[in-house]
PDB file of N, CA and C in Angstrom:
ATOM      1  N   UNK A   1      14.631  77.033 -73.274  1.00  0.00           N
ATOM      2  CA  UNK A   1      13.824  76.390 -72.259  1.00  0.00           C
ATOM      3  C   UNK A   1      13.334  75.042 -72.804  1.00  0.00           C
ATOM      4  N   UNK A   2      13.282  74.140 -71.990  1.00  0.00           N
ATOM      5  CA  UNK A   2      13.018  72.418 -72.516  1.00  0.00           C
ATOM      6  C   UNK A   2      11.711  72.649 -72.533  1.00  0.00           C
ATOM      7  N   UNK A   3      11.148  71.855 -73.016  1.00  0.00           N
ATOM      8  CA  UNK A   3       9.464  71.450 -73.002  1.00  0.00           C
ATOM      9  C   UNK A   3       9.469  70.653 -72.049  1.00  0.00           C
ATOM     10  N   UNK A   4       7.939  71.086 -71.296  1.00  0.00           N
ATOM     11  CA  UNK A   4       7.158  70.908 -70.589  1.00  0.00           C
ATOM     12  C   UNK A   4       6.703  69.263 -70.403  1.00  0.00           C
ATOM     13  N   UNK A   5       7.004  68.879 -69.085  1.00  0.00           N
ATOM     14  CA  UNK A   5       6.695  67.117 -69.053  1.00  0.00           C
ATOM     15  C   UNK A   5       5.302  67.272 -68.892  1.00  0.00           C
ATOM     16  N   UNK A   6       4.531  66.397 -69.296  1.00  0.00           N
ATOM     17  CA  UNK A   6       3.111  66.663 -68.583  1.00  0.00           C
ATOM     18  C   UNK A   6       2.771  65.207 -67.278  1.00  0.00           C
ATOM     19  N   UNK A   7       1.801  65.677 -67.063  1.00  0.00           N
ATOM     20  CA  UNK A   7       1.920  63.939 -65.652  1.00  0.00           C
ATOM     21  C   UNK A   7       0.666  64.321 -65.592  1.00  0.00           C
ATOM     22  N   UNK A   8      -0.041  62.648 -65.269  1.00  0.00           N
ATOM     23  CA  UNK A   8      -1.432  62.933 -65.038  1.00  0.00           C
ATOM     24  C   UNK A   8      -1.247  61.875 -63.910  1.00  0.00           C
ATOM     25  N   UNK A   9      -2.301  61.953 -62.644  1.00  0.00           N
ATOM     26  CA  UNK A   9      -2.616  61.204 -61.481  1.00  0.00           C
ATOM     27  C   UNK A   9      -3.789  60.232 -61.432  1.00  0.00           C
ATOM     28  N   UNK A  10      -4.135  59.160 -61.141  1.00  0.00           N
ATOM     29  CA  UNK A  10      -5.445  59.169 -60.884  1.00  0.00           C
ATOM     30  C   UNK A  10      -5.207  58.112 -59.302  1.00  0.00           C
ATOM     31  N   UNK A  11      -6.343  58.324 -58.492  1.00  0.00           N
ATOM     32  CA  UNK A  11      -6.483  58.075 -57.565  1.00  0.00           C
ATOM     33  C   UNK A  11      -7.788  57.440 -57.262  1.00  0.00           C
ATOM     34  N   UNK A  12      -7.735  55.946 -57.151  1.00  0.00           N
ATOM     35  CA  UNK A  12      -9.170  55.626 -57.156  1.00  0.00           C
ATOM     36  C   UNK A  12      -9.556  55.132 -55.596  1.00  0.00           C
ATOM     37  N   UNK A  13     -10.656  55.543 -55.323  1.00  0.00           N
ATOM     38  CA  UNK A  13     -10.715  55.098 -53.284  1.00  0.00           C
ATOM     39  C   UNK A  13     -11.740  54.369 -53.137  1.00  0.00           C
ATOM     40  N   UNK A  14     -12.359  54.453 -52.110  1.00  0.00           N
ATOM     41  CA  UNK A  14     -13.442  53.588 -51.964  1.00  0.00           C
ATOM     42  C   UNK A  14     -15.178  54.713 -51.992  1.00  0.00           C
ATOM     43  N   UNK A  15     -14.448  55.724 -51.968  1.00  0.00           N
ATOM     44  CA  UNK A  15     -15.282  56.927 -52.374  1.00  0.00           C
ATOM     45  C   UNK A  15     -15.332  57.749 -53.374  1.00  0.00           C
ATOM     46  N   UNK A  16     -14.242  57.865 -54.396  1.00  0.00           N
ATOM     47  CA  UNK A  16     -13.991  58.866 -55.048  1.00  0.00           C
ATOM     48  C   UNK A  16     -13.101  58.117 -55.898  1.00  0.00           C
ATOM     49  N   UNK A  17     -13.071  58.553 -57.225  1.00  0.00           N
ATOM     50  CA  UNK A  17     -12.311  58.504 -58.609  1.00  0.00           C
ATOM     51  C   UNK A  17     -11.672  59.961 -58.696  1.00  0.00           C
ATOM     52  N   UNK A  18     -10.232  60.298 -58.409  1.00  0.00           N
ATOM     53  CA  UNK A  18      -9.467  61.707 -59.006  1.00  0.00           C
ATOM     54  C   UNK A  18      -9.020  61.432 -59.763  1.00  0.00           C
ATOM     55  N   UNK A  19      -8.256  62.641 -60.917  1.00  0.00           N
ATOM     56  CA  UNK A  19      -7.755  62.808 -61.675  1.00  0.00           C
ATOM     57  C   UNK A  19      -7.006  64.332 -62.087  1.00  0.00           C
ATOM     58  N   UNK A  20      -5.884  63.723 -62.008  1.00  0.00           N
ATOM     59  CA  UNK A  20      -4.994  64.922 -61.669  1.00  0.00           C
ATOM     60  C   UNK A  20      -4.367  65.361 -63.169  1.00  0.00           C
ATOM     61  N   UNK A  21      -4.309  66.200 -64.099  1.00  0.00           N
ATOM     62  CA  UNK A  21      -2.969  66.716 -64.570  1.00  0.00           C
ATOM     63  C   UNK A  21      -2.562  67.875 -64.674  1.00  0.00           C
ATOM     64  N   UNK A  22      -0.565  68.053 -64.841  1.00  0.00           N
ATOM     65  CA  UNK A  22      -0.086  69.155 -64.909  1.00  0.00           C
ATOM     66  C   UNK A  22       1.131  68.745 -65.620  1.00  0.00           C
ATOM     67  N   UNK A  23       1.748  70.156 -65.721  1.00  0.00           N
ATOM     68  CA  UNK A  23       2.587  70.532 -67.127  1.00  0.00           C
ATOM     69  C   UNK A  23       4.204  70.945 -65.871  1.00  0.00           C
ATOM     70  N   UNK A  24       4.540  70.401 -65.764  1.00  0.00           N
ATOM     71  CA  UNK A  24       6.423  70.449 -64.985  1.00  0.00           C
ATOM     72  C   UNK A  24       7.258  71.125 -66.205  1.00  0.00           C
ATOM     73  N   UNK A  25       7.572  72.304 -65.880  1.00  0.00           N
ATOM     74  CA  UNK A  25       8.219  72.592 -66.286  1.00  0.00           C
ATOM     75  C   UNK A  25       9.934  72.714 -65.577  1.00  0.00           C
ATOM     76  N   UNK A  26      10.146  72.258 -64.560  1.00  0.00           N
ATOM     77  CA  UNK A  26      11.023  72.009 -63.765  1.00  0.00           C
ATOM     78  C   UNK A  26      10.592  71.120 -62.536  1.00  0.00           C
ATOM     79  N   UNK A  27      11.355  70.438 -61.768  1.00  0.00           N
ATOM     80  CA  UNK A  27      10.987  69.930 -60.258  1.00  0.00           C
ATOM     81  C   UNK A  27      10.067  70.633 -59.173  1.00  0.00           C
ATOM     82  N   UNK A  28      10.434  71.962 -59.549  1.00  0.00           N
ATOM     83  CA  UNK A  28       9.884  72.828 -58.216  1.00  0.00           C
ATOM     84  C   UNK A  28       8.735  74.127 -59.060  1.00  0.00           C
ATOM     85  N   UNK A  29       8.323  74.026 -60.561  1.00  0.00           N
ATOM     86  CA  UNK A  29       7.900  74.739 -61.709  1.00  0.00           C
ATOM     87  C   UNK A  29       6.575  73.617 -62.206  1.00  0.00           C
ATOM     88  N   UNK A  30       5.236  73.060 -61.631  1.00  0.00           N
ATOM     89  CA  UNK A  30       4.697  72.572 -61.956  1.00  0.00           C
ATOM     90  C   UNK A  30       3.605  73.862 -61.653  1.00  0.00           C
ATOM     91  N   UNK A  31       2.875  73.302 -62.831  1.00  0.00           N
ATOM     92  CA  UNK A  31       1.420  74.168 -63.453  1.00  0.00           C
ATOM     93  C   UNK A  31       0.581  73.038 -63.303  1.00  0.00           C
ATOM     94  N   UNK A  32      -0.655  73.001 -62.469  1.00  0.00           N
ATOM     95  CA  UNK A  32      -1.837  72.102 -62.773  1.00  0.00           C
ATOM     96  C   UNK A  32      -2.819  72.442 -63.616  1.00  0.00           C
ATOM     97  N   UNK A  33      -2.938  71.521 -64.201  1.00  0.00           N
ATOM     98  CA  UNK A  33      -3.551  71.890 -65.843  1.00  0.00           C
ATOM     99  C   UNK A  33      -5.317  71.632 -65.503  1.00  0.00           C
ATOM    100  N   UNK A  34      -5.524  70.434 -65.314  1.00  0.00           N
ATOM    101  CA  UNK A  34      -6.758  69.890 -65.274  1.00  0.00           C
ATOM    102  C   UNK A  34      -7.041  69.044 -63.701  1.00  0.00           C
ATOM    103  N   UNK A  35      -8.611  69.137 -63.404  1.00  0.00           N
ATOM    104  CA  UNK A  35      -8.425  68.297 -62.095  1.00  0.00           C
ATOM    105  C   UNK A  35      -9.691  67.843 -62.514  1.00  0.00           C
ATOM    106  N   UNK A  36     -10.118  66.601 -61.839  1.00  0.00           N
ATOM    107  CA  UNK A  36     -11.702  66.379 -61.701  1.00  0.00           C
ATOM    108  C   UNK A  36     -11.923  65.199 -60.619  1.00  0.00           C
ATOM    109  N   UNK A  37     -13.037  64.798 -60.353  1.00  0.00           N
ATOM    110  CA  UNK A  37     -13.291  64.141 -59.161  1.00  0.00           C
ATOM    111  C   UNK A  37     -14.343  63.357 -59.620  1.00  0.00           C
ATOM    112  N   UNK A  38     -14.873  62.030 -59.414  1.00  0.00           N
ATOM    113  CA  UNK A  38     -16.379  60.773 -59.274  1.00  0.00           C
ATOM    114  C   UNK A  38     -16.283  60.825 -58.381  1.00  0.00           C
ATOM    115  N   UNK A  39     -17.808  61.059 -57.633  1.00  0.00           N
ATOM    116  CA  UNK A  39     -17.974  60.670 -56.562  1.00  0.00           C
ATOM    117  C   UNK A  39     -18.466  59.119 -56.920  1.00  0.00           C
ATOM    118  N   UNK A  40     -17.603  57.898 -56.596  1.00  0.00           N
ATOM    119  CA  UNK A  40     -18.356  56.783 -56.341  1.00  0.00           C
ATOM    120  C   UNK A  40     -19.128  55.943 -55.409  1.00  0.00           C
ATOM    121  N   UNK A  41     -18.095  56.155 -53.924  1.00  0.00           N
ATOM    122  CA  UNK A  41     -19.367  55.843 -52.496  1.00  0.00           C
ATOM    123  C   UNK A  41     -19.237  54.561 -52.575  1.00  0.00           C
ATOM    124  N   UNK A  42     -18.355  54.103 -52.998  1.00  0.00           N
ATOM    125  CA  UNK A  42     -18.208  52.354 -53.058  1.00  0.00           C
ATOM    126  C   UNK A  42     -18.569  51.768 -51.482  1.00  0.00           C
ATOM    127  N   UNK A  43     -17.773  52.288 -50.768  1.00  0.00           N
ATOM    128  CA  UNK A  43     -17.927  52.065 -49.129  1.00  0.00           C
ATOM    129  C   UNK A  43     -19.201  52.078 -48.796  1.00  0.00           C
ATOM    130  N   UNK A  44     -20.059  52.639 -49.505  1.00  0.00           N
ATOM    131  CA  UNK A  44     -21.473  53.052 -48.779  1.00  0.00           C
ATOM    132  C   UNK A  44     -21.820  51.744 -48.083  1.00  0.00           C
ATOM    133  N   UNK A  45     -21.949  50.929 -48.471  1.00  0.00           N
ATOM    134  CA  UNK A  45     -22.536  49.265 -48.318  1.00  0.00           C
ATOM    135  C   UNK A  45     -21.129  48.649 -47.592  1.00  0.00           C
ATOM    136  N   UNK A  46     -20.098  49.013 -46.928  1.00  0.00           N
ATOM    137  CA  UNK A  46     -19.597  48.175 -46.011  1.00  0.00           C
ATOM    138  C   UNK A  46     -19.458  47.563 -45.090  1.00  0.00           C
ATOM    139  N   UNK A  47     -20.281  48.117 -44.330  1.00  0.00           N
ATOM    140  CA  UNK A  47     -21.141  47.558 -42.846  1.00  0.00           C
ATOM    141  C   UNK A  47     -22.324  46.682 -43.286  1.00  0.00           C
ATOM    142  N   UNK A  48     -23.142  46.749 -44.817  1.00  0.00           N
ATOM    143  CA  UNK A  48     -24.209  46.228 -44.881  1.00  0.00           C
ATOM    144  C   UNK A  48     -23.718  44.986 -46.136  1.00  0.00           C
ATOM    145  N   UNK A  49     -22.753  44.759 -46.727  1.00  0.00           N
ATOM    146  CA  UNK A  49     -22.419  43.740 -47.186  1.00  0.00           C
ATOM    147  C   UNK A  49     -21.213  44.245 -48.371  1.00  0.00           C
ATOM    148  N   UNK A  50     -20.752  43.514 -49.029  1.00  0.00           N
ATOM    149  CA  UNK A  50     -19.849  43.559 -49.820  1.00  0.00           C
ATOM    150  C   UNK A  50     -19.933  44.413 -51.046  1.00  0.00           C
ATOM    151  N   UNK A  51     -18.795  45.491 -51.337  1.00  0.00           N
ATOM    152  CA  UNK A  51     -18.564  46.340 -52.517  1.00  0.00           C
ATOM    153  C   UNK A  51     -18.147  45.245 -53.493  1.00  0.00           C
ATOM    154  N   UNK A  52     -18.338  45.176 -54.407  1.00  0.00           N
ATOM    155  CA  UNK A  52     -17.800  44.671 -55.746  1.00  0.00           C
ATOM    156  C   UNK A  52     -17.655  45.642 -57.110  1.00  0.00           C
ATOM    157  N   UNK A  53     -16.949  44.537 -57.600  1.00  0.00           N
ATOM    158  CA  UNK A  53     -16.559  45.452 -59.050  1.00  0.00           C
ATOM    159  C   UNK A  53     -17.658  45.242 -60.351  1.00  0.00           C
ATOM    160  N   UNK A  54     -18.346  45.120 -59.599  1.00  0.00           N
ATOM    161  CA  UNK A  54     -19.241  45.301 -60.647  1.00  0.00           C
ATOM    162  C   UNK A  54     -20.493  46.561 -60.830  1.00  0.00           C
ATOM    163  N   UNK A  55     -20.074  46.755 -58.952  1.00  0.00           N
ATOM    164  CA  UNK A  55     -20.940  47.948 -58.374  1.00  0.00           C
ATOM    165  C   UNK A  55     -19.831  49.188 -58.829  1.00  0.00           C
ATOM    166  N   UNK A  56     -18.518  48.964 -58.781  1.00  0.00           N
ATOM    167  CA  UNK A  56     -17.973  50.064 -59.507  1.00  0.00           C
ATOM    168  C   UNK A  56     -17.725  50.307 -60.921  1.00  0.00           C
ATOM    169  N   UNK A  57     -17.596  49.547 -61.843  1.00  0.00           N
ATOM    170  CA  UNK A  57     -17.812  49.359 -62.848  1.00  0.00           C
ATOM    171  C   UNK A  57     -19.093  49.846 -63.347  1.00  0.00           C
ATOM    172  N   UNK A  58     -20.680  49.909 -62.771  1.00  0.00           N
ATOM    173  CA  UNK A  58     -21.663  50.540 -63.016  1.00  0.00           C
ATOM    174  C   UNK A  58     -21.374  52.139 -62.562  1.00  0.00           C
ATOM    175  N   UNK A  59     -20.948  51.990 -61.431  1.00  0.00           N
ATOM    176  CA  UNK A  59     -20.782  53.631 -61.072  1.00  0.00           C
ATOM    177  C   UNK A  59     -19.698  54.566 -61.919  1.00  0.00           C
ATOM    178  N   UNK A  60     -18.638  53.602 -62.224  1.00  0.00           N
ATOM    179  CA  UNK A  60     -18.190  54.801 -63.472  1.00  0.00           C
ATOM    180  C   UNK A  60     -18.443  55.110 -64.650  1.00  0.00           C
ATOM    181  N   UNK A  61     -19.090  54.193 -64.824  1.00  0.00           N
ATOM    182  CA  UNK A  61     -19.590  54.155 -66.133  1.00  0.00           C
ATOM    183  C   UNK A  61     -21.212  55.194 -66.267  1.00  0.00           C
ATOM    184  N   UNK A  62     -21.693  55.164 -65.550  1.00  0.00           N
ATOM    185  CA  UNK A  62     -22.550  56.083 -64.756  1.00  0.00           C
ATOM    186  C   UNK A  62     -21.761  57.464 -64.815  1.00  0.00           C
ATOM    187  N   UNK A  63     -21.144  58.005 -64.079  1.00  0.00           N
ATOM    188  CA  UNK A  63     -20.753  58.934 -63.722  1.00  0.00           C
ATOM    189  C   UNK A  63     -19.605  59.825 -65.125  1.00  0.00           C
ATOM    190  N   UNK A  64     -18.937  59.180 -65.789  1.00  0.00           N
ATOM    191  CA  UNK A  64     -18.049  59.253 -67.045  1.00  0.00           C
ATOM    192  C   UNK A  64     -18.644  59.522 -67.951  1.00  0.00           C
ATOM    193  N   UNK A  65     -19.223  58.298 -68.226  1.00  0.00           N
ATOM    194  CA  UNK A  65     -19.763  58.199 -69.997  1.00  0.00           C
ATOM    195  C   UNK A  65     -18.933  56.720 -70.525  1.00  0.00           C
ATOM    196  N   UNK A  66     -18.048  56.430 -69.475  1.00  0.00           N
ATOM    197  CA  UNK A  66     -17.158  55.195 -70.180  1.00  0.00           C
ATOM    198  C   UNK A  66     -18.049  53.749 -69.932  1.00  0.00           C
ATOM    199  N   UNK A  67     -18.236  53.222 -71.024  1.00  0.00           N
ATOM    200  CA  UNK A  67     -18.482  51.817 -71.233  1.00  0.00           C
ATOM    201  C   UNK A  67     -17.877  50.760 -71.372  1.00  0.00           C
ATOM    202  N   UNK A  68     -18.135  50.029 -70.228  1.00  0.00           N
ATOM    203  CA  UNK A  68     -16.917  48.902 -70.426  1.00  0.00           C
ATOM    204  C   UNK A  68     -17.440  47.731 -71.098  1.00  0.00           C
ATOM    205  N   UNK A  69     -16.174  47.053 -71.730  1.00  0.00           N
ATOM    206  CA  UNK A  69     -16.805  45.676 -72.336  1.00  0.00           C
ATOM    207  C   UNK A  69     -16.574  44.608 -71.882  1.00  0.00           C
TER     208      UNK A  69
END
C-alpha cells in the first residue's frame, strides 16, 4: 500500500477563516484528519464602511495566537 498524501485547505471569507486537513489514501479513500474554523465577521461593517486588512490582520491574530510583522 503507497503512503498516504496528506492535503490541507484553507478558506478565508469575509466571515470565517477554515482549515481543512486529510490523509488520501486513494481518490475516492480520503480520511479527514483535522478541521477548525475563525470566526472573523470581516463583513460586519459593510453597509457601515470599509473592511480592511488591517481589521483582519488584528482579528487573526486575535483569534490564532499568530503575530504578524
Amino acid at each position: 500500500m503507497p503512503e498516504p498524501v496528506h492535503i490541507a485547505a484553507i478558506d478565508a471569507g469575509s466571515n470565517a477563516l477554515r482549515l481543512s486537513v486529510a490523509r488520501a489514501y486513494s481518490a475516492l479513500d480520503i480520511e479527514p484528519v483535522h478541521e477548525e474554523r475563525y470566526p472573523l465577521r470581516l463583513g460586519e461593517s459593510v453597509f457601515f464602511g470599509i473592511a480592511s486588512a488591517k481589521k483582519f490582520s488584528r482579528k487573526l491574530q486575535r483569534r490564532s495566537g499568530i503575530s504578524a510583522k
